[in-house]
C-alpha atoms as a PDB file:
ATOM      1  CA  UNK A   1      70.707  93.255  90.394  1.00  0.00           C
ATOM      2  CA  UNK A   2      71.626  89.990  91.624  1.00  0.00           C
ATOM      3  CA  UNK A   3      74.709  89.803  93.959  1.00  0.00           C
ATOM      4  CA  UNK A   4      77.211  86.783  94.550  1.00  0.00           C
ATOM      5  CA  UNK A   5      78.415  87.150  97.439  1.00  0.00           C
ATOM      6  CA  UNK A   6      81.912  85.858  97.031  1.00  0.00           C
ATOM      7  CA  UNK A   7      85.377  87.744  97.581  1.00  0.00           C
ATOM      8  CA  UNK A   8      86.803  89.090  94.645  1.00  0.00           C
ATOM      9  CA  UNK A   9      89.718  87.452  92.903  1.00  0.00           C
ATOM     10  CA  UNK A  10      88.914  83.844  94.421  1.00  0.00           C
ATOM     11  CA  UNK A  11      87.602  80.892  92.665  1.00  0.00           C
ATOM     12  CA  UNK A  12      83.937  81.365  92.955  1.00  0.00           C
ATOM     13  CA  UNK A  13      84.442  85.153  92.112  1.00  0.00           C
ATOM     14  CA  UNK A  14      86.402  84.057  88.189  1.00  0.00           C
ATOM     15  CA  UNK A  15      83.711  81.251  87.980  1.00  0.00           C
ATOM     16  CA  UNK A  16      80.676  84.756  87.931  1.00  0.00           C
ATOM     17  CA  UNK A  17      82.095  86.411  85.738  1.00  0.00           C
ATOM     18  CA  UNK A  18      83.001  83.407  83.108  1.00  0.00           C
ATOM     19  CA  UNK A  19      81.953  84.358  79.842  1.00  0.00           C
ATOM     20  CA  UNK A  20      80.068  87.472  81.079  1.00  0.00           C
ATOM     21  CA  UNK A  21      80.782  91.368  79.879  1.00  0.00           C
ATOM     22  CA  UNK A  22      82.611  93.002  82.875  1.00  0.00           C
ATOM     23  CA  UNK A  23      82.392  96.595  83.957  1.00  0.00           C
ATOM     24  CA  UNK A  24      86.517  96.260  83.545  1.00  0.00           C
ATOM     25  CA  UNK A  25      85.555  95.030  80.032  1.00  0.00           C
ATOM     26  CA  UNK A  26      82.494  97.466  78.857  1.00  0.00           C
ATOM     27  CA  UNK A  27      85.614  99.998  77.133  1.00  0.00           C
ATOM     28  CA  UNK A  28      86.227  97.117  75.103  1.00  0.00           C
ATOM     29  CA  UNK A  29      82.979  97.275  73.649  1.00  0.00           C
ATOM     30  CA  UNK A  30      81.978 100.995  73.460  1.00  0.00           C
ATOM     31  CA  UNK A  31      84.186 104.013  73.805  1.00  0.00           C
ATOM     32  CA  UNK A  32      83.880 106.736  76.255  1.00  0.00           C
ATOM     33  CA  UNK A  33      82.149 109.109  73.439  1.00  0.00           C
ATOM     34  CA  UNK A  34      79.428 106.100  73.112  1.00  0.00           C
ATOM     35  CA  UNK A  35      80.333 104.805  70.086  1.00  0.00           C
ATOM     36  CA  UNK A  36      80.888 101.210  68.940  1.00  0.00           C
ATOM     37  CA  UNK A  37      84.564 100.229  70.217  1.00  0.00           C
ATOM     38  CA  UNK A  38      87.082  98.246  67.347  1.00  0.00           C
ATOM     39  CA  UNK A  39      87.979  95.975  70.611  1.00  0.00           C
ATOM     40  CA  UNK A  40      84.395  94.195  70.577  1.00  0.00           C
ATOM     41  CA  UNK A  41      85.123  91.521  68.026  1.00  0.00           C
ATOM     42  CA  UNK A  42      88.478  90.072  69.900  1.00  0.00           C
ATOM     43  CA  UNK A  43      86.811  90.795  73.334  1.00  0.00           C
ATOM     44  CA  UNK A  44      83.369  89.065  72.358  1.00  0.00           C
ATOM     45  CA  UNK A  45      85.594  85.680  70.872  1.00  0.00           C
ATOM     46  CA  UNK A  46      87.203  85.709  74.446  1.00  0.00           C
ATOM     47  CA  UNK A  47      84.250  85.646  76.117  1.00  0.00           C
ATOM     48  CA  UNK A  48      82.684  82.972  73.823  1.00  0.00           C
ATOM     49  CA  UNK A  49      86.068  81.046  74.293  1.00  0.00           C
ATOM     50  CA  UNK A  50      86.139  81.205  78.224  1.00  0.00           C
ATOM     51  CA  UNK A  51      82.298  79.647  78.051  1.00  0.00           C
ATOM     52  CA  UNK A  52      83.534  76.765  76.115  1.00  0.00           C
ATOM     53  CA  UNK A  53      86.398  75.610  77.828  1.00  0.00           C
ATOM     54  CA  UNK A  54      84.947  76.452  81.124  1.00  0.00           C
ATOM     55  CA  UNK A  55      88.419  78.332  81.810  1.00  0.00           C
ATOM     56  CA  UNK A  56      89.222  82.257  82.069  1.00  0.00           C
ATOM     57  CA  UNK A  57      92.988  83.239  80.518  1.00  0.00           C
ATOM     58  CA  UNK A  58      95.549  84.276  83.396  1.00  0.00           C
ATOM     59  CA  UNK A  59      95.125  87.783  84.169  1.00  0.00           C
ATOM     60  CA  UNK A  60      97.752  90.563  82.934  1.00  0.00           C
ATOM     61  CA  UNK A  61      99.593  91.950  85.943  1.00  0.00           C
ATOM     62  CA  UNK A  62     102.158  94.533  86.377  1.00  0.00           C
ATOM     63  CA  UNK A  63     103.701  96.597  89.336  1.00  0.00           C
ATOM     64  CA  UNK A  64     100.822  98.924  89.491  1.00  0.00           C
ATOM     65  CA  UNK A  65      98.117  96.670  89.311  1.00  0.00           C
ATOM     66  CA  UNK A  66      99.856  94.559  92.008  1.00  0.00           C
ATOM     67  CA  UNK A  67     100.355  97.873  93.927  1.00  0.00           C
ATOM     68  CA  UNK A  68      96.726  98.900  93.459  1.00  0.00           C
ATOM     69  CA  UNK A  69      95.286  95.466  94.786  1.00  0.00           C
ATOM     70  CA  UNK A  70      97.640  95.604  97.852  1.00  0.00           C
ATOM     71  CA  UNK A  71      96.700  99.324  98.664  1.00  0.00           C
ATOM     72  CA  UNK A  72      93.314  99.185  97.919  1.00  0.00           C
ATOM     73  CA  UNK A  73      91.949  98.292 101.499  1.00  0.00           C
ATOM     74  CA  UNK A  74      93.958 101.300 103.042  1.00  0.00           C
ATOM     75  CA  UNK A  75      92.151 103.519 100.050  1.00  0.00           C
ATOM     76  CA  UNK A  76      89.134 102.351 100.841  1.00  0.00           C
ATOM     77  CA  UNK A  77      89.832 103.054 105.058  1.00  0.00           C
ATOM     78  CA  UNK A  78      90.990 106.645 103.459  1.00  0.00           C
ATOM     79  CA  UNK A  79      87.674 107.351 101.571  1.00  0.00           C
ATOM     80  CA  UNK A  80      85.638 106.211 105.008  1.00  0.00           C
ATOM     81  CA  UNK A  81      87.645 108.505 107.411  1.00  0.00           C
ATOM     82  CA  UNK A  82      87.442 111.502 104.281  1.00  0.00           C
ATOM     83  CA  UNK A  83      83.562 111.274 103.830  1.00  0.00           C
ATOM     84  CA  UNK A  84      82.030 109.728 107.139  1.00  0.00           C
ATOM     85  CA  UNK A  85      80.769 106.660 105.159  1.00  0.00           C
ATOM     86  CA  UNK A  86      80.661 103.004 105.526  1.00  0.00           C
ATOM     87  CA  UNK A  87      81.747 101.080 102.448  1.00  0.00           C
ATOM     88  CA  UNK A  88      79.630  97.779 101.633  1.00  0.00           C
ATOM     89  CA  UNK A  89      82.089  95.554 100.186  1.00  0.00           C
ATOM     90  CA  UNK A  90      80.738  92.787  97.763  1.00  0.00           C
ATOM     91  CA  UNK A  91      81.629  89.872  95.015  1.00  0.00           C
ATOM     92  CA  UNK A  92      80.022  90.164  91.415  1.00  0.00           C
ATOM     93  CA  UNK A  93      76.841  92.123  90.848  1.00  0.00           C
ATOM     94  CA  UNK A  94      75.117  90.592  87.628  1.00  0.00           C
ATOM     95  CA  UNK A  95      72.540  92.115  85.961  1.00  0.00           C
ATOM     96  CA  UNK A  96      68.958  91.406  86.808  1.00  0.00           C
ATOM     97  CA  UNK A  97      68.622  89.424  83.592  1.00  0.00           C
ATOM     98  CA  UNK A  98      71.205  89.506  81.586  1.00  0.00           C
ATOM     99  CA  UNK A  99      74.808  87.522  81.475  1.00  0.00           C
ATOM    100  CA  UNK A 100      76.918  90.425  82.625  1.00  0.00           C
ATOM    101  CA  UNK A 101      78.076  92.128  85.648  1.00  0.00           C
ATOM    102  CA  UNK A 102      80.525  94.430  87.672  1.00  0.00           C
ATOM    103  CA  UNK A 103      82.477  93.804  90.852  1.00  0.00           C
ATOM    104  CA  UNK A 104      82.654  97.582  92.758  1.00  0.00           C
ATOM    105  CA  UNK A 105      85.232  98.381  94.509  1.00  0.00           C
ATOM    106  CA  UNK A 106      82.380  99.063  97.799  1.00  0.00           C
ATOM    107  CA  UNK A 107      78.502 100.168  97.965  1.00  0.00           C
ATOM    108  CA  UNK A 108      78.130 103.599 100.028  1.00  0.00           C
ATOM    109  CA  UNK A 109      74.412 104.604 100.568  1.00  0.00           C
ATOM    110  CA  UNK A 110      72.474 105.401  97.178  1.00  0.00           C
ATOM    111  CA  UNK A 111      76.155 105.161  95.685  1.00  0.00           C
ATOM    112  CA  UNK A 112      79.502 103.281  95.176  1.00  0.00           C
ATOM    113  CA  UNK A 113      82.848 103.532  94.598  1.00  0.00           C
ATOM    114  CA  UNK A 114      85.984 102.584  91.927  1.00  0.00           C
ATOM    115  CA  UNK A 115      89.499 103.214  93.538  1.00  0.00           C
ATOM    116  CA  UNK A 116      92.448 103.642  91.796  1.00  0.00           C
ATOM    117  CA  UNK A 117      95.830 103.303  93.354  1.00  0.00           C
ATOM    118  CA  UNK A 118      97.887 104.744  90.161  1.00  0.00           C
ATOM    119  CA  UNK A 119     101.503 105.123  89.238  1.00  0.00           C
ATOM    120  CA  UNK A 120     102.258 108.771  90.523  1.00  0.00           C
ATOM    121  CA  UNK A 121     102.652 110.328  87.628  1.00  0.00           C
ATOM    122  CA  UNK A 122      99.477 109.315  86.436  1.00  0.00           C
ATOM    123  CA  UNK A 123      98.109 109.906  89.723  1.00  0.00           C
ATOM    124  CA  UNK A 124      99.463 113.883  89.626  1.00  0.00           C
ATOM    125  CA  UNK A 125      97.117 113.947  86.172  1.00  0.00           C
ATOM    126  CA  UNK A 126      94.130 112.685  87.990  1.00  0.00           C
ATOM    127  CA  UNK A 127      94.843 115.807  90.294  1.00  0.00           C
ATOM    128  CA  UNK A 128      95.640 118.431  88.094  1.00  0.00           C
ATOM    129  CA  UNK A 129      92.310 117.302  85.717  1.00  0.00           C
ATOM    130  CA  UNK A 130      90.029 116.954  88.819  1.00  0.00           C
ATOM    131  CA  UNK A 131      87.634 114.893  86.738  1.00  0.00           C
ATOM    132  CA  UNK A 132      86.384 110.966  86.055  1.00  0.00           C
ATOM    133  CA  UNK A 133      89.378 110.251  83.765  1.00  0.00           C
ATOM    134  CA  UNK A 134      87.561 109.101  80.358  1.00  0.00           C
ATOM    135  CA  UNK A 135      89.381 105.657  80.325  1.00  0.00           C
ATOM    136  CA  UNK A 136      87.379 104.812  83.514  1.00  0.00           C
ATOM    137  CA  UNK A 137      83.666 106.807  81.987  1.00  0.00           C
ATOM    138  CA  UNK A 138      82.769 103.062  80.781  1.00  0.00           C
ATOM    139  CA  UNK A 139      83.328 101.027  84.376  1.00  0.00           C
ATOM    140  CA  UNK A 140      81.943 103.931  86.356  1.00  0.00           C
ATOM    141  CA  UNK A 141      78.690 104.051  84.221  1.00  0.00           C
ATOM    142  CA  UNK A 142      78.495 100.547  84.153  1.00  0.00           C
ATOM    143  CA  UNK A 143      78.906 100.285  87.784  1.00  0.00           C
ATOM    144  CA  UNK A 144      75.605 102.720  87.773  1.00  0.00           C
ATOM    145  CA  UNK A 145      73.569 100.598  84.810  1.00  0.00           C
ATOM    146  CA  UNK A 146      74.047  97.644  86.850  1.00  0.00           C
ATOM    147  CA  UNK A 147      73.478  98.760  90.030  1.00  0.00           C
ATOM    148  CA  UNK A 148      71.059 101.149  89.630  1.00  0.00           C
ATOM    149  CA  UNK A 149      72.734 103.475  91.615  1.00  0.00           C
ATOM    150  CA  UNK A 150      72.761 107.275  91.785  1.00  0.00           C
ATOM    151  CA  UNK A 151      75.735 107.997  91.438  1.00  0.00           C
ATOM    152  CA  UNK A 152      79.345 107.186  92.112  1.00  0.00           C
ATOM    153  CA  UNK A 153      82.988 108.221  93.854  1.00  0.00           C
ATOM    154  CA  UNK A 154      85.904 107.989  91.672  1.00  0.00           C
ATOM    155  CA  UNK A 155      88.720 107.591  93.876  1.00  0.00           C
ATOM    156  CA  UNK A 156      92.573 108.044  92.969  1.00  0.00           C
ATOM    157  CA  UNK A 157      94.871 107.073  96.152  1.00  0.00           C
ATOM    158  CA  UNK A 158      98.206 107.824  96.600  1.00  0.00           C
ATOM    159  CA  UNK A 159      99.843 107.191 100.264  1.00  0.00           C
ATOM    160  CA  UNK A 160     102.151 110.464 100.147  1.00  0.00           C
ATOM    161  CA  UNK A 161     100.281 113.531  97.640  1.00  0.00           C
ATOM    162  CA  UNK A 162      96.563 114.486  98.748  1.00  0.00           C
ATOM    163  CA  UNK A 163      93.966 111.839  96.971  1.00  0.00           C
ATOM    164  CA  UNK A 164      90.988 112.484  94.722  1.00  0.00           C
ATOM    165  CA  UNK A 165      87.544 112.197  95.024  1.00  0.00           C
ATOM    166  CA  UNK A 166      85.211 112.568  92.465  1.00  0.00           C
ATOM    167  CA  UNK A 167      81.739 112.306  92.395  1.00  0.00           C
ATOM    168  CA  UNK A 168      79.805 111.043  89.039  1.00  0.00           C
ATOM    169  CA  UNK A 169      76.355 111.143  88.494  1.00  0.00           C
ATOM    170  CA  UNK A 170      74.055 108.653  85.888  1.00  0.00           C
ATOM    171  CA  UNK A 171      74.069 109.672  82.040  1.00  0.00           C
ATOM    172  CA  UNK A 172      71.151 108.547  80.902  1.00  0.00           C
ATOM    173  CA  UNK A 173      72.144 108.654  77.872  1.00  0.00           C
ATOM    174  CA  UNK A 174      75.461 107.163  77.641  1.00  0.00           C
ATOM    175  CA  UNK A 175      74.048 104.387  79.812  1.00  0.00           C
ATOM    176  CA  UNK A 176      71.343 103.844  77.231  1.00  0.00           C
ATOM    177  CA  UNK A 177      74.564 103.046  74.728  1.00  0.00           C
ATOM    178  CA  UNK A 178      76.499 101.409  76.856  1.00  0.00           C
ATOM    179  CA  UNK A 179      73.448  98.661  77.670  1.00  0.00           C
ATOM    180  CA  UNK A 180      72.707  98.164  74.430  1.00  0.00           C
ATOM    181  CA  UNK A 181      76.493  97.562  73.032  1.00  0.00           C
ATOM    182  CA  UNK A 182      76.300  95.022  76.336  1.00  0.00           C
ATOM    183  CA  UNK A 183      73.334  93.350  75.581  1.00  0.00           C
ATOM    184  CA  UNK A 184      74.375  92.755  71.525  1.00  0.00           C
ATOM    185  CA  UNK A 185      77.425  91.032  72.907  1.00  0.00           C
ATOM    186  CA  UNK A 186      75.638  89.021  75.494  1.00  0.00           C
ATOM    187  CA  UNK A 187      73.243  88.043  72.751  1.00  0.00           C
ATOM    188  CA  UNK A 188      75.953  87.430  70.088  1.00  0.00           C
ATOM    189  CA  UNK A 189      77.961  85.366  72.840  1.00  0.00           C
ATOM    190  CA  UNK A 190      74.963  83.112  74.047  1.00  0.00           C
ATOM    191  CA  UNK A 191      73.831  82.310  70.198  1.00  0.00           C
ATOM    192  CA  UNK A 192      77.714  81.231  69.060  1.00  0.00           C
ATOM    193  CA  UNK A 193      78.148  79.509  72.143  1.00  0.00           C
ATOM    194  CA  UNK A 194      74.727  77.115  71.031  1.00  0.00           C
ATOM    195  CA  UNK A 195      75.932  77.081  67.270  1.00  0.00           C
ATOM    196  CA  UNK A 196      79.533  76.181  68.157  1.00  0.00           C
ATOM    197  CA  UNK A 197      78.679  73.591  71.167  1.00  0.00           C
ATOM    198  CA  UNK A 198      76.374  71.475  68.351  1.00  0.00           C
ATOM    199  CA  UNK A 199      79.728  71.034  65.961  1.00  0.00           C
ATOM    200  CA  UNK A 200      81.648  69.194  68.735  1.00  0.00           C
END
């Protein structure tokens, strides 16, 4: 993989992923049974959109997601003091050759790690299932394709219930689907890109 070392959400970090297939965006493109996702049309014009005008749309935000950015550093100081590991925390890891990438939420060893700071009802599910929910199976293997990691912690952090941690290893062959749903789009984005760009 190539890294960027940049921090996430700044300037340099938006300019990476411009245009590129995200691990936040590979559910968008397959499903979490591995089939071909209705999203990819919409998500692949977006992408071919952002490349032309040089400019990535204003992130979605709600209370959550604001209240998962600002807690994830304390998650992440949880999941060190839980396990005894140091978390490597980097920008945007982009595939060896191909446009697309993932930003982790830390590197641990032979692994890595998505947090999750969720509402707590939703966190309470995470509990009671005890498993990689399947809305994250996408980002988590992704995570692993790019990388080329073993295997990953899927954490779910809330500051006053007990937090999960869940530990996911590589399917082969979901990963197989999942890279070649992303490399379709990367080729379908980098061929409309040169067809469009020779109308202007």
């Amino acid at each position: 993989m190539r890294i960027i070392d940049c921090e996430q959400g700044t300037e340099e970090w938006l300019q990476a992923r411009l245009g590129c297939p995200t691990g936040s965006g590979y559910a968008k493109l397959i499903t979490a049974t591995g089939t071909a996702s209705t999203q990819a049309e919409t998500y692949i014009n977006q992408l071919i959109a952002e490349t032309l005008t040089g400019t990535i749309p204003e992130a979605y935000s709600n209370e959550w997601m604001q209240r998962g950015t600002e807690l994830e550093p304390i998650a992440r100081e949880y999941y060190e003091m839980a396990t005894g590991s140091v978390v490597e925390q980097v920008g945007f890891c982009k595939h060896d050759t191909l446009e697309t990438g993932v930003s982790p939420d830390g590197l641990v060893g032979t692994g890595g790690i998505e947090i999750k700071c969720p509402a707590p009802s939703t966190h309470v599910a995470y509990l009671r299932s005890g498993k990689l929910p399947a809305t994250y199976k996408q980002q988590v293997m992704g995570c692993l394709w790019i990388t080329n990691r073993e295997w990953w912690d899927f954490v779910s952090y809330h500051e006053t219930m007990p937090s999960l941690i869940v530990r996911v290893y590589r399917d082969e062959d979901y990963i197989e689907k999942l890279a070649s749903q992303v490399r379709q789009a990367v080729e379908i984005i980098g061929n409309e890109v040169e067809r469009l760009r020779k109308m202007q």
